[in-house]
Protein backbone atom coordinates (compact mmCIF):
# COMPACT_ATOMS: atom_id res chain seq x y z
CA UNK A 1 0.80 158.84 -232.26
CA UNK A 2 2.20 156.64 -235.18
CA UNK A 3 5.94 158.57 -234.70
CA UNK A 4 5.44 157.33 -230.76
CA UNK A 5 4.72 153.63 -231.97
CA UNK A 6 7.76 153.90 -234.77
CA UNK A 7 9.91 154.88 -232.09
CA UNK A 8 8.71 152.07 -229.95
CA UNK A 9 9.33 149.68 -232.07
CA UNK A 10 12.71 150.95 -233.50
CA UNK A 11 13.45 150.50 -229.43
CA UNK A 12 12.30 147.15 -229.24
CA UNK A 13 14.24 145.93 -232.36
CA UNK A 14 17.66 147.55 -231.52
CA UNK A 15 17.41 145.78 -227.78
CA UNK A 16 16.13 142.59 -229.88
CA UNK A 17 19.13 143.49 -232.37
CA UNK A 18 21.61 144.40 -229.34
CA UNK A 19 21.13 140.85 -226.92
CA UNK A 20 21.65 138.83 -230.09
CA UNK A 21 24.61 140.22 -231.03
CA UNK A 22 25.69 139.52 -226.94
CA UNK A 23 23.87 135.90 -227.33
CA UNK A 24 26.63 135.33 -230.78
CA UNK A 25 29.35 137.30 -228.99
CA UNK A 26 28.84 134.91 -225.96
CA UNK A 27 28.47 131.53 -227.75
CA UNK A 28 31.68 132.56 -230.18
CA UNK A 29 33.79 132.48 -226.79
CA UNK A 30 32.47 129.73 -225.36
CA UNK A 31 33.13 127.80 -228.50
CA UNK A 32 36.43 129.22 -228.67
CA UNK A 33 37.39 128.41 -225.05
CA UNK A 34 36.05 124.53 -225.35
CA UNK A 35 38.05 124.24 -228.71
CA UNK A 36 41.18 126.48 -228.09
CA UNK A 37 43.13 123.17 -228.68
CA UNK A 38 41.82 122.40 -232.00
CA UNK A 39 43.41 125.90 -233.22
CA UNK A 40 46.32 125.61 -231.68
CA UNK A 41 46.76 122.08 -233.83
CA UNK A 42 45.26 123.75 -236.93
CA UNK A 43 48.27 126.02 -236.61
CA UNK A 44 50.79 123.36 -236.04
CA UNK A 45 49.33 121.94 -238.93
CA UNK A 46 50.07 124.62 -241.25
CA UNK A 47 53.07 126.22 -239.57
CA UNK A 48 54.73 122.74 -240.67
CA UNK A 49 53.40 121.12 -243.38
CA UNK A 50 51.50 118.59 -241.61
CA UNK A 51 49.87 116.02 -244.22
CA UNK A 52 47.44 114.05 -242.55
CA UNK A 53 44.83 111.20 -242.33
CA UNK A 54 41.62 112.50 -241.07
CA UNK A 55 41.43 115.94 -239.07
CA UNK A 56 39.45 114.20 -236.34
CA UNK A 57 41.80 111.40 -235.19
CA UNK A 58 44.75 114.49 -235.81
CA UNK A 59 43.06 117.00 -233.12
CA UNK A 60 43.19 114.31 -231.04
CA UNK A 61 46.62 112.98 -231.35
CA UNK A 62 47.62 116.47 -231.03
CA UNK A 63 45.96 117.02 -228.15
CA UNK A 64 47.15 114.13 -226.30
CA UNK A 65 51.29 114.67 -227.41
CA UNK A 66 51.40 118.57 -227.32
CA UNK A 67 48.88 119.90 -225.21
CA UNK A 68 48.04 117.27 -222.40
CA UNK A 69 51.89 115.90 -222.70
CA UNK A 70 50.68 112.05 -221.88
CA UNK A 71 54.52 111.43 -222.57
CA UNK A 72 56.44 112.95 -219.98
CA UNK A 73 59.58 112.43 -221.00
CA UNK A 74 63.52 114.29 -220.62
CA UNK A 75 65.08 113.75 -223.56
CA UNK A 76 68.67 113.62 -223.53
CA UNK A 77 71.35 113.78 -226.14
CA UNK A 78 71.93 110.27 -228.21
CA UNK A 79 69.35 108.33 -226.79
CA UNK A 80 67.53 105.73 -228.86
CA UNK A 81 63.57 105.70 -228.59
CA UNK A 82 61.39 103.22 -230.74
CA UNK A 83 58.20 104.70 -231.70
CA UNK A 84 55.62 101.87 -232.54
CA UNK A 85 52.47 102.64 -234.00
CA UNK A 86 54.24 105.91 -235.69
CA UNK A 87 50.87 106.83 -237.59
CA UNK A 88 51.69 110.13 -239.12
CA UNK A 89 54.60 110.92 -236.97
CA UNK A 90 53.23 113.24 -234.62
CA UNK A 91 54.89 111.73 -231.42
CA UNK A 92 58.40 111.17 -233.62
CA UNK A 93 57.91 115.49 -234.13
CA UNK A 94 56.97 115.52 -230.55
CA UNK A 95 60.68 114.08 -229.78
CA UNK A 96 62.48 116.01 -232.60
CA UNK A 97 61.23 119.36 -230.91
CA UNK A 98 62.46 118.42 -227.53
CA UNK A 99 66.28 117.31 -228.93
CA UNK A 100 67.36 117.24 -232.66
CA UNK A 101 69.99 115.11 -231.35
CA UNK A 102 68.25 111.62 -231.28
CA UNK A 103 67.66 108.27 -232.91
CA UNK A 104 64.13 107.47 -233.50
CA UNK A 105 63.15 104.98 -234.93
CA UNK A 106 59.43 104.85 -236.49
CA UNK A 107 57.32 102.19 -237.56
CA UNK A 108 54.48 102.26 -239.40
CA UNK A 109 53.07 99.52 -241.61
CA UNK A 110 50.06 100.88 -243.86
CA UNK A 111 51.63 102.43 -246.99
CA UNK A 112 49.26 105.17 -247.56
CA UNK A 113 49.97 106.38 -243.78
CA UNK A 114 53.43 105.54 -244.33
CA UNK A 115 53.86 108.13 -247.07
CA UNK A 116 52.63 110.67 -244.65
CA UNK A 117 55.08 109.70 -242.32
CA UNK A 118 57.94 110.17 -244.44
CA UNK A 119 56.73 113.62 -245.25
CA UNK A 120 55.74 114.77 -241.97
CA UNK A 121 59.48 113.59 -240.76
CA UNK A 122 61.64 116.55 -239.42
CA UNK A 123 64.68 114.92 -237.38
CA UNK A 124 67.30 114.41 -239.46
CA UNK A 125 68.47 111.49 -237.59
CA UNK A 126 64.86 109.62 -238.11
CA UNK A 127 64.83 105.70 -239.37
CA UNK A 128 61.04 105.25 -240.39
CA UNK A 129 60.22 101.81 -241.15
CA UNK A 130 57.51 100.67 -243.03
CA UNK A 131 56.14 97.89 -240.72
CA UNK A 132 54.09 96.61 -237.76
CA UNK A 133 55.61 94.66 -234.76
CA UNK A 134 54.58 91.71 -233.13
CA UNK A 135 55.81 88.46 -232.09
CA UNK A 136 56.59 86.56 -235.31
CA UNK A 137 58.28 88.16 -238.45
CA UNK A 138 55.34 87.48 -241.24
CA UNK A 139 52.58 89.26 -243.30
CA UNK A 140 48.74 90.26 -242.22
CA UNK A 141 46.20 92.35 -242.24
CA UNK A 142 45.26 95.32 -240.85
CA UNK A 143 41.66 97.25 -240.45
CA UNK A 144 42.71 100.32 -241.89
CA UNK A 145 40.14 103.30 -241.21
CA UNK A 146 41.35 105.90 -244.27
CA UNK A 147 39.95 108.88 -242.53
CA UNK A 148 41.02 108.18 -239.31
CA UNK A 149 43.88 106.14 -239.39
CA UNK A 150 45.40 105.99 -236.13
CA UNK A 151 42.47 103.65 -235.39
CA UNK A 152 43.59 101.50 -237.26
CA UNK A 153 44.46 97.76 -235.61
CA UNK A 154 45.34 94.77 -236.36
CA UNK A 155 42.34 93.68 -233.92
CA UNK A 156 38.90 93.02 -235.37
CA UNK A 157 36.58 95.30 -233.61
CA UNK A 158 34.92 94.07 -231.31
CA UNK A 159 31.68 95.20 -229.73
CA UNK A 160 33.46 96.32 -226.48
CA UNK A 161 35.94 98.68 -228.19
CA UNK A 162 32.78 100.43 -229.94
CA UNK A 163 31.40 100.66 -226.80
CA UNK A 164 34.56 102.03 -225.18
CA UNK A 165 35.24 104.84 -227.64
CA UNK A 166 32.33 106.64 -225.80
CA UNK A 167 34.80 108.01 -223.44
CA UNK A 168 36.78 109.38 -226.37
CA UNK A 169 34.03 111.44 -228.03
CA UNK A 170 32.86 112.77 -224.62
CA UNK A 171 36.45 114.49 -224.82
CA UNK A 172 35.11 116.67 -227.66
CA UNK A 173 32.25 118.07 -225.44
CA UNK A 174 30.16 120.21 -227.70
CA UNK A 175 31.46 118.41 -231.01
CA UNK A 176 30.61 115.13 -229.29
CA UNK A 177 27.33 113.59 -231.75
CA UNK A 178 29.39 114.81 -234.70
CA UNK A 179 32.69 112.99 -233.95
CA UNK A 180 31.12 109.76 -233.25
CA UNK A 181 28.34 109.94 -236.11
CA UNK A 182 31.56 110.55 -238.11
CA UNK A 183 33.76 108.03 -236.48
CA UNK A 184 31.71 105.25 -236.27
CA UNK A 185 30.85 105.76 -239.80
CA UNK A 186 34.56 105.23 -240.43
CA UNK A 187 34.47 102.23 -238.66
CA UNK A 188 32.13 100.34 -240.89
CA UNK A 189 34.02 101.45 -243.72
CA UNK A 190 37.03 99.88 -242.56
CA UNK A 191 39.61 98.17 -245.44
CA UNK A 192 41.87 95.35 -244.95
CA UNK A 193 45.50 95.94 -246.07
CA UNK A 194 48.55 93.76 -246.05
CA UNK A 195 51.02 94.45 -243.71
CA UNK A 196 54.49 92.99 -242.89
CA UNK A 197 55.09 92.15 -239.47
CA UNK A 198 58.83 91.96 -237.81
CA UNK A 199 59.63 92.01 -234.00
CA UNK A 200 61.58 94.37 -231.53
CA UNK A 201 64.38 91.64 -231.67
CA UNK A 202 64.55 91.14 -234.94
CA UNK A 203 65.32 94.90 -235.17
CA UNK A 204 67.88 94.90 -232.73
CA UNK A 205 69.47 92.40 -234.04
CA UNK A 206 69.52 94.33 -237.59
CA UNK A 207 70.00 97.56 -236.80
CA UNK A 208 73.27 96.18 -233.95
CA UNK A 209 70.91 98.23 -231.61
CA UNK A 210 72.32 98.12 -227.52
CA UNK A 211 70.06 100.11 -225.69
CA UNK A 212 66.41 101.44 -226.39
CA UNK A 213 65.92 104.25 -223.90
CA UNK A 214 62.26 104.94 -224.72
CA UNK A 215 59.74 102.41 -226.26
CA UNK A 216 56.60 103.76 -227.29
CA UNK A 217 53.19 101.40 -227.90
CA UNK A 218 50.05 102.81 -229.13
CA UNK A 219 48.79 99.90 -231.52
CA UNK A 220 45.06 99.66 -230.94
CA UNK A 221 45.25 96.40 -228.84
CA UNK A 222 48.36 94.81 -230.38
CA UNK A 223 50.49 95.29 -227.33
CA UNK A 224 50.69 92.23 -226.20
CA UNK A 225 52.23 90.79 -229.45
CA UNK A 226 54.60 93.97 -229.22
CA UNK A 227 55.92 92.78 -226.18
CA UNK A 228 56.11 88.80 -226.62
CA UNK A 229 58.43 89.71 -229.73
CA UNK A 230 60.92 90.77 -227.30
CA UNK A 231 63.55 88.29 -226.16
CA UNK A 232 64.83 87.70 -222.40
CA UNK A 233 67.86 89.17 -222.65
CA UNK A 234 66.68 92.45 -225.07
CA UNK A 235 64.42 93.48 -221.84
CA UNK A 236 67.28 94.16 -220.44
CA UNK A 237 68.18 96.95 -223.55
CA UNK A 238 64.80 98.66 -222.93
CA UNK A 239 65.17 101.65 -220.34
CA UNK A 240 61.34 102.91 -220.07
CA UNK A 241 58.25 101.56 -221.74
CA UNK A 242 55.40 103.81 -222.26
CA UNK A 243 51.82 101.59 -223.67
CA UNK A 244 48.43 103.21 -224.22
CA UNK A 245 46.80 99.61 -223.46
CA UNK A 246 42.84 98.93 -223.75
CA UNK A 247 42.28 98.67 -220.85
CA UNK A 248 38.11 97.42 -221.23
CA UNK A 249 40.57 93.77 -221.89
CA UNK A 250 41.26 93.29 -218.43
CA UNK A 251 43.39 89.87 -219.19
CA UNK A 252 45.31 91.33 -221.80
CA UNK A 253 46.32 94.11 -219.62
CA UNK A 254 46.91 91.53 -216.99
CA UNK A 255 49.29 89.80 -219.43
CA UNK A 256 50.75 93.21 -220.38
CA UNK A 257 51.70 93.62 -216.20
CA UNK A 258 52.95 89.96 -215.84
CA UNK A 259 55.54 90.43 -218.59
CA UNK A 260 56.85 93.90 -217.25
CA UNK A 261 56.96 92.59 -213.67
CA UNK A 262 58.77 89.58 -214.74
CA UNK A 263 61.38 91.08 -216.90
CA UNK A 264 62.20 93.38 -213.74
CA UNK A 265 59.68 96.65 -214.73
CA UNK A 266 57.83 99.02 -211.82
CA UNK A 267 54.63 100.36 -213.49
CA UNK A 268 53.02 103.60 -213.28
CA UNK A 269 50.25 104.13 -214.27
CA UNK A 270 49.86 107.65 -215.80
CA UNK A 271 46.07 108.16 -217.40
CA UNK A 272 42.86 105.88 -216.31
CA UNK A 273 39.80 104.71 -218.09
CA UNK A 274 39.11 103.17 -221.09
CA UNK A 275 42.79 103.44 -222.46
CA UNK A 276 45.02 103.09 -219.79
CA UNK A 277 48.95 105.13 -220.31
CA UNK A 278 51.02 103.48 -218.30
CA UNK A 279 54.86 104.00 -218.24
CA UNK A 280 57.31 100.92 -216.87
CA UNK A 281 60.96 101.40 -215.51
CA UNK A 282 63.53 98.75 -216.01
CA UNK A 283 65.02 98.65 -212.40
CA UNK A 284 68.16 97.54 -213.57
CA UNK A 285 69.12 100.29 -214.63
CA UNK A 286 68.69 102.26 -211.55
């Protein structure tokens, strides 16, 4: 009788044993198939040397350049493309594995991201410039968020942009209460740095620069000063425009639109919702 009741429950326990293993086996894959992305840029990390500020705000950085390609772009030979808001030069790599055979230039003004920059730098033909742009060549301030720097903005932070960020952490579906316990920790523990400021103009004028064919924007809200520190006749340089603009500031994007349209820009607008990708063609030169 006991070897019958042994038996039983050496039964039980190996089908108790066997689904959990399934139940593990199961959850592993699902985990892996909601996060494939975050190995893939784990691997990119280490493949080449990636130094960077926070793995949270890199994941998704990565995600939005490499995997869901927000900047459609052909890259040609020689062409000149201003990335502003460089962070850690992810989007400047982005370009440099498309064609070697490009100016970029990159700016970035907080020093300690700045270093990263300059380490994370593979074209050869890279200018990386330690500074923000705006509409007036002078020094500020900046919010910087060490552990999640591309964040970072000139902006105070305003109750609406915490709010907004909500549609960024649902992005991280399972992960979501852990990236924004973490990043609105971040938030609070935000620094202020001194920056220098110059304009799109001024650098023109510097660098004896006759056409941009790409301008890149992602400065958390500062797009607006971006643009006004653009002369009349430099619009005329500037090929294609991409912007990630907040788009929860309706009459800052409205400004953003009025300024394209006026300078003789169509806009598309490529990704909606909270932060709104647009990308803006200079008819002229069609």
């Amino acid at each position: 009788m006991n070897k019958v009741i042994y038996r039983y429950i050496y039964l039980f326990n190996t089908i108790n044993m066997n689904i959990t293993l399934i139940i593990i086996f199961i959850s592993t894959l699902y985990i892996i198939y909601k996060s494939w992305y975050i190995i893939l840029s784990i691997y990119y990390m280490y493949m080449n040397n990636i130094y960077i500020d926070g793995f949270v705000s890199y994941i998704y950085m990565y995600k939005e350049i490499f995997i869901d390609k927000c900047y459609d772009i052909d890259i040609n030979d020689n062409m000149v493309i201003f990335d502003v808001g460089a962070n850690i030069g992810l989007f400047t790599n982005y370009i440099n594995s498309l064609n070697k055979n490009v100016k970029v230039y990159s700016f970035e003004p907080v020093v300690e991201t700045f270093n990263k920059l300059k380490l994370n730098s593979k074209g050869e033909n890279n200018i990386l410039i330690n500074k923000a742009l705006g509409n007036a060549n002078e020094i500020s301030s900046i919010n910087y968020i060490e552990n999640a720097s591309s964040l970072s903005s000139i902006n105070e932070f305003s109750i609406d942009k915490l709010e907004a960020h909500n549609e960024i952490y649902n992005k991280y579906g399972i992960f979501k209460g852990i990236i924004k316990y973490f990043l609105e920790k971040e938030f609070n523990n935000s620094q202020k740095k001194q920056i220098e400021i110059t304009t799109i103009s001024t650098i023109i004028d510097e660098y004896n620069i006759e056409t941009i064919d790409i301008l890149k924007i992602d400065v958390e809200g500062f797009e607006l000063n971006v643009l006004k520190g653009i002369h009349l006749q430099d619009f005329y340089k500037i090929k294609n425009i991409f912007i990630e603009i907040e788009n929860f500031r309706k009459e800052n994007r409205d400004n953003i639109y009025n300024i394209l349209v006026s300078n003789g820009f169509k806009i598309q607008e490529l990704e909606k919702g909270n932060w709104l990708m647009i990308k803006a063609i200079n008819m002229n030169h069609i």
